[in-house]
PDB file of N, CA and C in Angstrom:
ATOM      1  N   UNK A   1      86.179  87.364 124.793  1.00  0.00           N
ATOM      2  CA  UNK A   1      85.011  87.164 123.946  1.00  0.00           C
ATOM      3  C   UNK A   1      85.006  88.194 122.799  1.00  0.00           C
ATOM      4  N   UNK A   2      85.206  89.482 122.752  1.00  0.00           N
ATOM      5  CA  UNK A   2      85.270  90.576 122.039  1.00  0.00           C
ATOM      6  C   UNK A   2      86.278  90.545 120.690  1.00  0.00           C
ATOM      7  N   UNK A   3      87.419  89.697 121.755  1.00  0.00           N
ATOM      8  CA  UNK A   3      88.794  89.664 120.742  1.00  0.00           C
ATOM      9  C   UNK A   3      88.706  88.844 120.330  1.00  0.00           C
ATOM     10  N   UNK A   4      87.695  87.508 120.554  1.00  0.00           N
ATOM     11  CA  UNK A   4      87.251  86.298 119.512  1.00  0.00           C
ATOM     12  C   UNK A   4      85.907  86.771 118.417  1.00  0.00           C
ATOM     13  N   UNK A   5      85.151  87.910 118.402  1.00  0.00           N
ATOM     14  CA  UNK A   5      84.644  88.217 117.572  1.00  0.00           C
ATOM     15  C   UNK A   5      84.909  89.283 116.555  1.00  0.00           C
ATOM     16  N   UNK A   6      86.067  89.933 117.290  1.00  0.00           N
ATOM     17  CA  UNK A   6      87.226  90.479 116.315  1.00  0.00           C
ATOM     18  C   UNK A   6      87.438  89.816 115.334  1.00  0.00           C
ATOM     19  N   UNK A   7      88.490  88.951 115.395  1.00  0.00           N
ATOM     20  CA  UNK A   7      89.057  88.066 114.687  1.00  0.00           C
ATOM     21  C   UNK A   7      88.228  87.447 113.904  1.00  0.00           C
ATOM     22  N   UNK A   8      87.196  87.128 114.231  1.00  0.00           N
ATOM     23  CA  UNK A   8      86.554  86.441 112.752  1.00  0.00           C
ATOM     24  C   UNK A   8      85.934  87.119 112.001  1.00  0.00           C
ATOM     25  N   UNK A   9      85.803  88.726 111.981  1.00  0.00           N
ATOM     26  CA  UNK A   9      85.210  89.652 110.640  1.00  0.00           C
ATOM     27  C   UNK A   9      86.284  88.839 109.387  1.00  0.00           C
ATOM     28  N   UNK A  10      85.272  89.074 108.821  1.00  0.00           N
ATOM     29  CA  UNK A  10      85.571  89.075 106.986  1.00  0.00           C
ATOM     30  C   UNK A  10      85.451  90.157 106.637  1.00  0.00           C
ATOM     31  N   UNK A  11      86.854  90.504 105.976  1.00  0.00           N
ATOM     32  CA  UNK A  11      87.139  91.945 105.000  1.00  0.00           C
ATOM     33  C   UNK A  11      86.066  91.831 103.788  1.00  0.00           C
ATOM     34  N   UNK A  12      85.683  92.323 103.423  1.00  0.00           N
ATOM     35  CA  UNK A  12      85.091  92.459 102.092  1.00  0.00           C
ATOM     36  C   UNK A  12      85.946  93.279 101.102  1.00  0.00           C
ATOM     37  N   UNK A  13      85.696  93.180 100.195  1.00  0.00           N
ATOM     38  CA  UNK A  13      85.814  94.253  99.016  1.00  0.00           C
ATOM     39  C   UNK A  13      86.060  95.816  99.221  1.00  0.00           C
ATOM     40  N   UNK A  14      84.658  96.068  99.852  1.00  0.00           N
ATOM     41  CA  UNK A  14      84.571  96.914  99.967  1.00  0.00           C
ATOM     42  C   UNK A  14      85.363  97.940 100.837  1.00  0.00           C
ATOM     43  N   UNK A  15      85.468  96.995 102.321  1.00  0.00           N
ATOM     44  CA  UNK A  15      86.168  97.174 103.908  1.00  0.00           C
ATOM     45  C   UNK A  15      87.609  97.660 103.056  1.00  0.00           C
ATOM     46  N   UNK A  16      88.176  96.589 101.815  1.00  0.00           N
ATOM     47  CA  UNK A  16      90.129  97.150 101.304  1.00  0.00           C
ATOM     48  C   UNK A  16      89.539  98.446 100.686  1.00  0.00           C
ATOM     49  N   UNK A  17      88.490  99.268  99.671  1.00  0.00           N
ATOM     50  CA  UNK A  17      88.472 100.144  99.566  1.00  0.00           C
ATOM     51  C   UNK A  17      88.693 101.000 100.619  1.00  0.00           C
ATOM     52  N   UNK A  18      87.515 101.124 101.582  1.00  0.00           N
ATOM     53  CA  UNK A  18      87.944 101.679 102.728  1.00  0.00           C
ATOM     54  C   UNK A  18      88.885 102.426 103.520  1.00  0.00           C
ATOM     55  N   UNK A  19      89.418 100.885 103.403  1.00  0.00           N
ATOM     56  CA  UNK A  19      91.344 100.795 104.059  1.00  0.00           C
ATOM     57  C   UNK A  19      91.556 101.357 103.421  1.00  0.00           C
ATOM     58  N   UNK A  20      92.567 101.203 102.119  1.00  0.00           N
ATOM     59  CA  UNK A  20      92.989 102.037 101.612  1.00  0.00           C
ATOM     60  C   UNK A  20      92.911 103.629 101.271  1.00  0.00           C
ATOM     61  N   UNK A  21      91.492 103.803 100.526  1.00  0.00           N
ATOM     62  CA  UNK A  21      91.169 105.160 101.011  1.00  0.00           C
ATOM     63  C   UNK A  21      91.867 105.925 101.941  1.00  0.00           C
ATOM     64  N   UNK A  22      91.106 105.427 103.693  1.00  0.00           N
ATOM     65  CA  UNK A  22      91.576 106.083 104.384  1.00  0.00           C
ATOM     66  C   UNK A  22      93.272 106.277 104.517  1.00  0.00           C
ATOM     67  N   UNK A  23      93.986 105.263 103.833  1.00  0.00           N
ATOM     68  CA  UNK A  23      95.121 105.181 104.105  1.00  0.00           C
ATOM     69  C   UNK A  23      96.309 106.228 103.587  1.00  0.00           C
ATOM     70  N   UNK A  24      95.082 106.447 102.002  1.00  0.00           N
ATOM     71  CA  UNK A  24      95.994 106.826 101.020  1.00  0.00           C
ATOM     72  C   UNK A  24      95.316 108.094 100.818  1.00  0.00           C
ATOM     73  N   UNK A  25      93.825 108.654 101.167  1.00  0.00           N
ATOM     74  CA  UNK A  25      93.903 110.071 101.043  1.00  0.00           C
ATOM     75  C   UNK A  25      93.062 109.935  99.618  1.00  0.00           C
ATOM     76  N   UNK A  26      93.032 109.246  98.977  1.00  0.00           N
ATOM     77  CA  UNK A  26      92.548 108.639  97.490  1.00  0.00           C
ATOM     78  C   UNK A  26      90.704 108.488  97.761  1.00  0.00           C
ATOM     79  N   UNK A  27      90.097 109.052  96.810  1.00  0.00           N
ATOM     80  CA  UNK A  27      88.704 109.202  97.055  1.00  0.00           C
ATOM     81  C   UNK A  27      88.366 107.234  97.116  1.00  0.00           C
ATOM     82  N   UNK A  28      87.492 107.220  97.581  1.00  0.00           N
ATOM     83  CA  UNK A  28      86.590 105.372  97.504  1.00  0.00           C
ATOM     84  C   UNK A  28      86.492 105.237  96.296  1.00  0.00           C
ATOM     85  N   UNK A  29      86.194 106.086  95.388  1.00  0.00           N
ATOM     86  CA  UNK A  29      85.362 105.664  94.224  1.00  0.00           C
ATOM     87  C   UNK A  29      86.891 105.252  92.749  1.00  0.00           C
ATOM     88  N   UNK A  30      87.909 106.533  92.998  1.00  0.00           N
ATOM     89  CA  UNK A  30      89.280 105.550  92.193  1.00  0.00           C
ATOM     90  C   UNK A  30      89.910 104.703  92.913  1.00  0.00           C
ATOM     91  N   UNK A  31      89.497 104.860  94.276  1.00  0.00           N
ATOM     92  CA  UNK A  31      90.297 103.090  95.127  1.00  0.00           C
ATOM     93  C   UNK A  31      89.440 101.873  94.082  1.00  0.00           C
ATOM     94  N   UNK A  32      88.189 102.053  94.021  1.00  0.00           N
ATOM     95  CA  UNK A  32      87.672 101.242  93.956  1.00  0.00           C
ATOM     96  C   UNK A  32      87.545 100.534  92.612  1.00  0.00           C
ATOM     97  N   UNK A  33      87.838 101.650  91.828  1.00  0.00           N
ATOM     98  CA  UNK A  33      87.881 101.357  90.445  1.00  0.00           C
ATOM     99  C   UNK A  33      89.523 100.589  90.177  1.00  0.00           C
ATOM    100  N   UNK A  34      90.822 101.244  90.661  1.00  0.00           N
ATOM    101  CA  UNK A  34      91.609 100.442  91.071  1.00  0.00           C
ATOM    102  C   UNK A  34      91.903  98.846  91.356  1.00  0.00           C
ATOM    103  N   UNK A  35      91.280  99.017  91.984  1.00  0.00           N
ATOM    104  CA  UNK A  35      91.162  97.495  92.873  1.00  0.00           C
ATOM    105  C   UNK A  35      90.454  96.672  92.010  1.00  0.00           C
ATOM    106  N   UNK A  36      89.355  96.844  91.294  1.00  0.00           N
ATOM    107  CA  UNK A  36      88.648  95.956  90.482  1.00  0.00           C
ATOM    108  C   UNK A  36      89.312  95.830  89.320  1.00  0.00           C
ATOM    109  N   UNK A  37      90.017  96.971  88.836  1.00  0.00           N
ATOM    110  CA  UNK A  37      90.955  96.644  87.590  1.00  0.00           C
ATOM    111  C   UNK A  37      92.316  95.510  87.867  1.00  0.00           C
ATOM    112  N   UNK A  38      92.572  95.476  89.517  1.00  0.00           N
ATOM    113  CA  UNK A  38      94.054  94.677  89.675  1.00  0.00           C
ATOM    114  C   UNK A  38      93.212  93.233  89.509  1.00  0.00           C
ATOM    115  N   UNK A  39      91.923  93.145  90.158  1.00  0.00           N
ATOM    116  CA  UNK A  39      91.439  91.942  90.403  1.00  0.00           C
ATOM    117  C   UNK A  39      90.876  91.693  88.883  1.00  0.00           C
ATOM    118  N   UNK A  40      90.580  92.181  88.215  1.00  0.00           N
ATOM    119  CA  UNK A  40      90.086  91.914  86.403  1.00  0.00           C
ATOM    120  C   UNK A  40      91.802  91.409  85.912  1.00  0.00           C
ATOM    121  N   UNK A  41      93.023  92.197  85.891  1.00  0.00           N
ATOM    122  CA  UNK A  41      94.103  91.867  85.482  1.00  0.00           C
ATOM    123  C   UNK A  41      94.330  90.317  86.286  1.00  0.00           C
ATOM    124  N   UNK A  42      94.178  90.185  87.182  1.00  0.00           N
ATOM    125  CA  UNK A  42      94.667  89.067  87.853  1.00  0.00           C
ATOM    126  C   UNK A  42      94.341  87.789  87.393  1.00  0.00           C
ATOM    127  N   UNK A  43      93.098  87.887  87.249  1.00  0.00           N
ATOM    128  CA  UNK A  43      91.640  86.838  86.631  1.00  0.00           C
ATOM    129  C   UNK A  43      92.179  86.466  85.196  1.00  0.00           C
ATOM    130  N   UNK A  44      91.973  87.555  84.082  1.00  0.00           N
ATOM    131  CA  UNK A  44      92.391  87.506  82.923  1.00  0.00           C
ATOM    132  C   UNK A  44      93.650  86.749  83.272  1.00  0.00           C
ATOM    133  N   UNK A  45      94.870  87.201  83.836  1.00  0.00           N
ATOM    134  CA  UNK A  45      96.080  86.255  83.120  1.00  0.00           C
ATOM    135  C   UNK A  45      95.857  84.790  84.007  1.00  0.00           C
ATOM    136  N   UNK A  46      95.387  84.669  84.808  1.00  0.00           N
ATOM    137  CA  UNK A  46      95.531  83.203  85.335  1.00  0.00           C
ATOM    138  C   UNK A  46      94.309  82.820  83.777  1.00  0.00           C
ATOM    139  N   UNK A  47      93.408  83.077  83.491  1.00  0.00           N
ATOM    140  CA  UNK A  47      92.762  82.942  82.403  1.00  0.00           C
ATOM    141  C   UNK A  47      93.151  82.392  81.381  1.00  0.00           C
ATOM    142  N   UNK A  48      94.794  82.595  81.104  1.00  0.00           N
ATOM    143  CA  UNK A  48      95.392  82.638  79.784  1.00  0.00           C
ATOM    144  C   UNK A  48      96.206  81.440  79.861  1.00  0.00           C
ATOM    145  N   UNK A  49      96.555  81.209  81.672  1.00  0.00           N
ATOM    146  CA  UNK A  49      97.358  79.957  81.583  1.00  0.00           C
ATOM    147  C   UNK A  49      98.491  81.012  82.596  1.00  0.00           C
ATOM    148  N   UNK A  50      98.497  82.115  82.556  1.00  0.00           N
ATOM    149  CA  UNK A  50      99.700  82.992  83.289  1.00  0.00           C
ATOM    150  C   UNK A  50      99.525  83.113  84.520  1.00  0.00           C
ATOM    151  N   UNK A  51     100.887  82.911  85.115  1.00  0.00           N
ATOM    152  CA  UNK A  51     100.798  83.326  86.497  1.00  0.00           C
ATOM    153  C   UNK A  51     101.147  84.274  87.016  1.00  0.00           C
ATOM    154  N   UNK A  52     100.551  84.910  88.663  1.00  0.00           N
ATOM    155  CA  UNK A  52     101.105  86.129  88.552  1.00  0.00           C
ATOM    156  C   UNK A  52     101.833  86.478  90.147  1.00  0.00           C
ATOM    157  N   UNK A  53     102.791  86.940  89.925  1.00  0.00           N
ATOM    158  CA  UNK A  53     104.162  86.582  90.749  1.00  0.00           C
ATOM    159  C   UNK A  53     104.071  88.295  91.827  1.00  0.00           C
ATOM    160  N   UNK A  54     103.492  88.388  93.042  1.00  0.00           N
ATOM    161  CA  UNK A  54     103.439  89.733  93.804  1.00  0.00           C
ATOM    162  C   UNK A  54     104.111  89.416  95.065  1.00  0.00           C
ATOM    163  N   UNK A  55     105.989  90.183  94.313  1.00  0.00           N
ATOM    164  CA  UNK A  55     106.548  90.170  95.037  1.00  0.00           C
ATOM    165  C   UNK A  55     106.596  90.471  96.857  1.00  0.00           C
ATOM    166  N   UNK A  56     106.842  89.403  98.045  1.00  0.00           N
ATOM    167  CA  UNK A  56     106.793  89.927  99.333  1.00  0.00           C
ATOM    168  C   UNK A  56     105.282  89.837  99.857  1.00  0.00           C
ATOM    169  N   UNK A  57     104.146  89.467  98.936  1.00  0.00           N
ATOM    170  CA  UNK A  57     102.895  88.983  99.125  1.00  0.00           C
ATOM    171  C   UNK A  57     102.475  87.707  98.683  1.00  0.00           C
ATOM    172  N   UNK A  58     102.704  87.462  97.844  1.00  0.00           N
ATOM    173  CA  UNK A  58     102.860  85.930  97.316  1.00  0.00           C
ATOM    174  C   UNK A  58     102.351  85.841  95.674  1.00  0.00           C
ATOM    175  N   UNK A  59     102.226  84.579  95.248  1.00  0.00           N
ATOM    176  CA  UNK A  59     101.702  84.713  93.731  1.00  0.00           C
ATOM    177  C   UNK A  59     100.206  83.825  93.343  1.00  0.00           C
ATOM    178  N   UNK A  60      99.462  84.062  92.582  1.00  0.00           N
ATOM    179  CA  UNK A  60      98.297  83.818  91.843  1.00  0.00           C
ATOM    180  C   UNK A  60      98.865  82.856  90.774  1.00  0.00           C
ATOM    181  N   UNK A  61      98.769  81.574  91.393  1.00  0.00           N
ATOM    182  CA  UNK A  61      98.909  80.636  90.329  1.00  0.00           C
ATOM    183  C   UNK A  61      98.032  79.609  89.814  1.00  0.00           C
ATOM    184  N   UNK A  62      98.239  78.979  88.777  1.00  0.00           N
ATOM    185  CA  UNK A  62      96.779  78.131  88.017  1.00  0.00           C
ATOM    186  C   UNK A  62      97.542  76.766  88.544  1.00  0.00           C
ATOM    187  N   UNK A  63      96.824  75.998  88.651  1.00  0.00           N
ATOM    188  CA  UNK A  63      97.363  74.096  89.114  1.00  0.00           C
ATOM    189  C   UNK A  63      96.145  73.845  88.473  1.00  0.00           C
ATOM    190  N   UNK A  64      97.407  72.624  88.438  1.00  0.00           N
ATOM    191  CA  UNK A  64      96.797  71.445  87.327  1.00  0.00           C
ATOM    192  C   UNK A  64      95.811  70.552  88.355  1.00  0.00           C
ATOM    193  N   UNK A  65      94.675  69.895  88.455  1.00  0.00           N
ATOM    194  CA  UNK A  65      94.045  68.794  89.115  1.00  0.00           C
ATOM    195  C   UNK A  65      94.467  67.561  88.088  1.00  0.00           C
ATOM    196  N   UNK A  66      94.605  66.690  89.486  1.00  0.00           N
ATOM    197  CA  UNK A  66      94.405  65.292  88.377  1.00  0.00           C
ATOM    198  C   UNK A  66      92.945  64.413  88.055  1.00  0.00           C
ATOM    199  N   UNK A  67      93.032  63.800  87.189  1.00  0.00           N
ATOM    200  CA  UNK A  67      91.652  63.002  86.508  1.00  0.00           C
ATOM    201  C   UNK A  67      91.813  62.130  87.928  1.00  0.00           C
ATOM    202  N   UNK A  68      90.436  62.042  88.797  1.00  0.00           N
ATOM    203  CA  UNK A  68      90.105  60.662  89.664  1.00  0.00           C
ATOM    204  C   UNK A  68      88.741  60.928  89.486  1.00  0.00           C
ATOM    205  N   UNK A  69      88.563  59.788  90.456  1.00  0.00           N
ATOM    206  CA  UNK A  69      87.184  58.684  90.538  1.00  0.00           C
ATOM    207  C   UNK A  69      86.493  59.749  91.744  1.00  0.00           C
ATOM    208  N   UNK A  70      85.028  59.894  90.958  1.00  0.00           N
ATOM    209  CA  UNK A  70      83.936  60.324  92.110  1.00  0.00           C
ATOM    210  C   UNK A  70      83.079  59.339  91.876  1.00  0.00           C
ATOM    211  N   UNK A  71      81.921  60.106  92.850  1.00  0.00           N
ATOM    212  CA  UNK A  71      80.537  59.337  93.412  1.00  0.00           C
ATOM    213  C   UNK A  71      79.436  60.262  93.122  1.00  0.00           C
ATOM    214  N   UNK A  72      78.321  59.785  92.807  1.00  0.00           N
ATOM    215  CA  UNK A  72      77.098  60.721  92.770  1.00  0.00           C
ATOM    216  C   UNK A  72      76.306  59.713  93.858  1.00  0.00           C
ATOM    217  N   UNK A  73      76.277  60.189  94.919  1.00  0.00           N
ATOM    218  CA  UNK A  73      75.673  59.647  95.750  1.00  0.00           C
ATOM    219  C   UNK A  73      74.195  59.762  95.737  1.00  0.00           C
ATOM    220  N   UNK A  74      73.290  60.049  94.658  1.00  0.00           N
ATOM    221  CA  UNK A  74      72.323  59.999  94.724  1.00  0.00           C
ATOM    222  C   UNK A  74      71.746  59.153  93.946  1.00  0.00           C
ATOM    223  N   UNK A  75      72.582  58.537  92.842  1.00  0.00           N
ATOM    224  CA  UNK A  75      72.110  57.469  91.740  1.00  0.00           C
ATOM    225  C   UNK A  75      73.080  56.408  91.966  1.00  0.00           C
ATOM    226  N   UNK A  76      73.725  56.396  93.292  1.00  0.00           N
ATOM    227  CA  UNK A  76      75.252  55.356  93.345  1.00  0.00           C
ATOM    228  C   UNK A  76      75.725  54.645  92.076  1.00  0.00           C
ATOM    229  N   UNK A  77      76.072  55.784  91.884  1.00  0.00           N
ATOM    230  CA  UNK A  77      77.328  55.685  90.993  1.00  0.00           C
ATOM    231  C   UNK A  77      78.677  56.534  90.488  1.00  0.00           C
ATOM    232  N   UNK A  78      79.699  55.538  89.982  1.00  0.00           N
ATOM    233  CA  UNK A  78      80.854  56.032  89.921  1.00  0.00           C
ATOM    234  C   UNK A  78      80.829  57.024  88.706  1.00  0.00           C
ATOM    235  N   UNK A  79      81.370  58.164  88.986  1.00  0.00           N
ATOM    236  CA  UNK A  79      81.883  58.925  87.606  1.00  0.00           C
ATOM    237  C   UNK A  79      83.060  59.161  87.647  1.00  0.00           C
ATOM    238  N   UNK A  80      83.865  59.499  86.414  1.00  0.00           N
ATOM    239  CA  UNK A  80      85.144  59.921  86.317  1.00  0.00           C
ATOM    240  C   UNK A  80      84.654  61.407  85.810  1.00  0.00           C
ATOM    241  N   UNK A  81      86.007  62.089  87.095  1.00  0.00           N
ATOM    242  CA  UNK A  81      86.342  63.851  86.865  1.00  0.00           C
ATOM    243  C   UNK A  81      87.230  64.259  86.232  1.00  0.00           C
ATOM    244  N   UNK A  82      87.480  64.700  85.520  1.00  0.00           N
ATOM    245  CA  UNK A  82      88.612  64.768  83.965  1.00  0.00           C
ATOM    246  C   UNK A  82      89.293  65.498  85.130  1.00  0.00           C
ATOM    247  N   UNK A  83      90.359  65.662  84.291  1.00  0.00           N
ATOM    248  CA  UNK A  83      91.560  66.618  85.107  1.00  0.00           C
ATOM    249  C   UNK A  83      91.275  68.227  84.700  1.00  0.00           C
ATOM    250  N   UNK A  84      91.733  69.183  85.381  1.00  0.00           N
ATOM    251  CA  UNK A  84      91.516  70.135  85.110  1.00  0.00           C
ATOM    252  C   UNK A  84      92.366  71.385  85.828  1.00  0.00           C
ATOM    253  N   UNK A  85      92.071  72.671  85.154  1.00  0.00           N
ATOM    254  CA  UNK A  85      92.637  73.633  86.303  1.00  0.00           C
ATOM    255  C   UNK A  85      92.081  74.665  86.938  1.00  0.00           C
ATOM    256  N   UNK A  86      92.946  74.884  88.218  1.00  0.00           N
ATOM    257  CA  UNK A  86      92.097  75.843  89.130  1.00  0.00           C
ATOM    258  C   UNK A  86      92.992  76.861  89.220  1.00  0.00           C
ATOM    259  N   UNK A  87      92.481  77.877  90.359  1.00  0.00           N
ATOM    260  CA  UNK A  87      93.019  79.413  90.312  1.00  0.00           C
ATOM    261  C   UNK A  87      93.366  79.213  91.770  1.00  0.00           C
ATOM    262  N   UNK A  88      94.710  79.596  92.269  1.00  0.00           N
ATOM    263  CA  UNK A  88      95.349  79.252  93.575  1.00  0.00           C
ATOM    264  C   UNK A  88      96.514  80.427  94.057  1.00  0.00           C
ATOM    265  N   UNK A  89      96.511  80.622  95.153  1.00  0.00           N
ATOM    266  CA  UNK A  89      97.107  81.466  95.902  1.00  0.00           C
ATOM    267  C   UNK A  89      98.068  80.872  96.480  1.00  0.00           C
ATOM    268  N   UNK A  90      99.752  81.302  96.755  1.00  0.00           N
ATOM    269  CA  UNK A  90     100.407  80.769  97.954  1.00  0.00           C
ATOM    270  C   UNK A  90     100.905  82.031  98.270  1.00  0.00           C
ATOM    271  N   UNK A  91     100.485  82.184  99.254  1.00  0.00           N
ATOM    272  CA  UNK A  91     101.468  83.385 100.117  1.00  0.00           C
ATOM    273  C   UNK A  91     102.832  82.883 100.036  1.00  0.00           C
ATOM    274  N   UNK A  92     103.339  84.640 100.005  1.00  0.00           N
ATOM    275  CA  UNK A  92     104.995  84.269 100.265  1.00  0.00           C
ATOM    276  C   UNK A  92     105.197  84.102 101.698  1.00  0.00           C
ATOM    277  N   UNK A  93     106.712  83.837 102.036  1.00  0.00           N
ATOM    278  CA  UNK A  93     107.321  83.678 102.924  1.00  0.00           C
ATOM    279  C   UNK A  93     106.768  84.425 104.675  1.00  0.00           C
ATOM    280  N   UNK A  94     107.448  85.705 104.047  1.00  0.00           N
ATOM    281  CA  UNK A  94     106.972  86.922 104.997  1.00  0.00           C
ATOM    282  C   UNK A  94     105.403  86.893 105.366  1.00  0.00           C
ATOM    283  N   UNK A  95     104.612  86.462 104.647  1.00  0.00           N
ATOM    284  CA  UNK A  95     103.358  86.600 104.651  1.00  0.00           C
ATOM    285  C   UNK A  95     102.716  86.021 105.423  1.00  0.00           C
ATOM    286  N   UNK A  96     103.515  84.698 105.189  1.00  0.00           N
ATOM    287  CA  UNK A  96     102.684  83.722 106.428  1.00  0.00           C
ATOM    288  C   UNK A  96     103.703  83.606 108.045  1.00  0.00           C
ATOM    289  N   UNK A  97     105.078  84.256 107.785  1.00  0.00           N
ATOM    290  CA  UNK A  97     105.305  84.578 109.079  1.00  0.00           C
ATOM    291  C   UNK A  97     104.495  85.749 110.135  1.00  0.00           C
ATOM    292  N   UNK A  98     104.253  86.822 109.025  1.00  0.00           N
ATOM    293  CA  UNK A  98     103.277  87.363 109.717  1.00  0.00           C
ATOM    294  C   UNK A  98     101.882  87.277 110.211  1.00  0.00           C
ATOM    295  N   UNK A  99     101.407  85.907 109.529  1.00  0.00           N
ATOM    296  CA  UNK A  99     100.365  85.732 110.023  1.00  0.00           C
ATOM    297  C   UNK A  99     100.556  84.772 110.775  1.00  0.00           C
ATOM    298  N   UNK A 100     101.236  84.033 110.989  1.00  0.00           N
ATOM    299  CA  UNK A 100     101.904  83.076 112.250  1.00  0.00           C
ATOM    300  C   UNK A 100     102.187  83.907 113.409  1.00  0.00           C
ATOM    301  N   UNK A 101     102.857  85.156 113.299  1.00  0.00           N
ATOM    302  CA  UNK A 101     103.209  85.952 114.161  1.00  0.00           C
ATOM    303  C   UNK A 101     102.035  86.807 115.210  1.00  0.00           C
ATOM    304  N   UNK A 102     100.903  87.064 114.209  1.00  0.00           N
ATOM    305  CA  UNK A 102     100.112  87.817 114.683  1.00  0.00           C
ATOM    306  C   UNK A 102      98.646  87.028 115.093  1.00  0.00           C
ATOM    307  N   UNK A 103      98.429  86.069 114.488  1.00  0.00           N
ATOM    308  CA  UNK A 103      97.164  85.608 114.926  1.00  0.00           C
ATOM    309  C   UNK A 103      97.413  83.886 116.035  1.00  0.00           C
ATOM    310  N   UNK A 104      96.990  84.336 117.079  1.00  0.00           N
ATOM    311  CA  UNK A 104      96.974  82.993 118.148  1.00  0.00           C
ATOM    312  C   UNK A 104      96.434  82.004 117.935  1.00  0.00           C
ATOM    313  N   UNK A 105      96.485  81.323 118.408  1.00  0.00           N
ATOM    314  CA  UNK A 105      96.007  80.005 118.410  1.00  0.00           C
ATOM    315  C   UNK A 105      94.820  79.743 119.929  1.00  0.00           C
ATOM    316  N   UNK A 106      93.646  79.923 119.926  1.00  0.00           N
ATOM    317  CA  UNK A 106      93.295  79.854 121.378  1.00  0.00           C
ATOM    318  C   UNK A 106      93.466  78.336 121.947  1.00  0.00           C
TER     319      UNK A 106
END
């Protein structure tokens, strides 16, 4: 029961300052300023159309959606959703072996 309420914390923001901090000896407050500058750099270039490639962790890439058919189910009716793009993550390789490796399946 314990090790099933383990497992479902959510890191925050704040929790990787933390981590790190403690990790690195580095006060909270330039972890933190850090970290919001990688996540501002990250934002901005997917922003621009750029992707961003973190080697052995994976990359921050933009995809294309395609134009289909929705519903507004409250006035039944059909609308069309233009195509568009979003902001997307794929872990690398290693990344998801390790999380294959480490988290069970109950």
């Amino acid at each position: 029961m314990l090790d099933q309420l383990i497992r479902q914390k959510n890191m925050t923001k704040a929790d990787i300052v933390t981590e790190i901090s403690e990790q690195t000896g580095i006060e909270k407050v330039q972890v933190q300023v850090t970290v919001e500058a990688f996540m501002k750099s990250v934002r901005n270039s997917l922003s621009r159309g750029d992707n961003v490639y973190l080697r052995g962790f994976g990359s921050f890439v933009v995809k294309k959606r395609a134009k289909k058919t929705g519903r507004n189910i409250s006035k039944n009716t059909t609308i069309i959703i233009p195509a568009h793009y979003i902001p997307a993550f794929k872990p690398s390789k290693s990344f998801v072996k390790a999380v294959k490796d480490k988290v069970k399946v109950d």
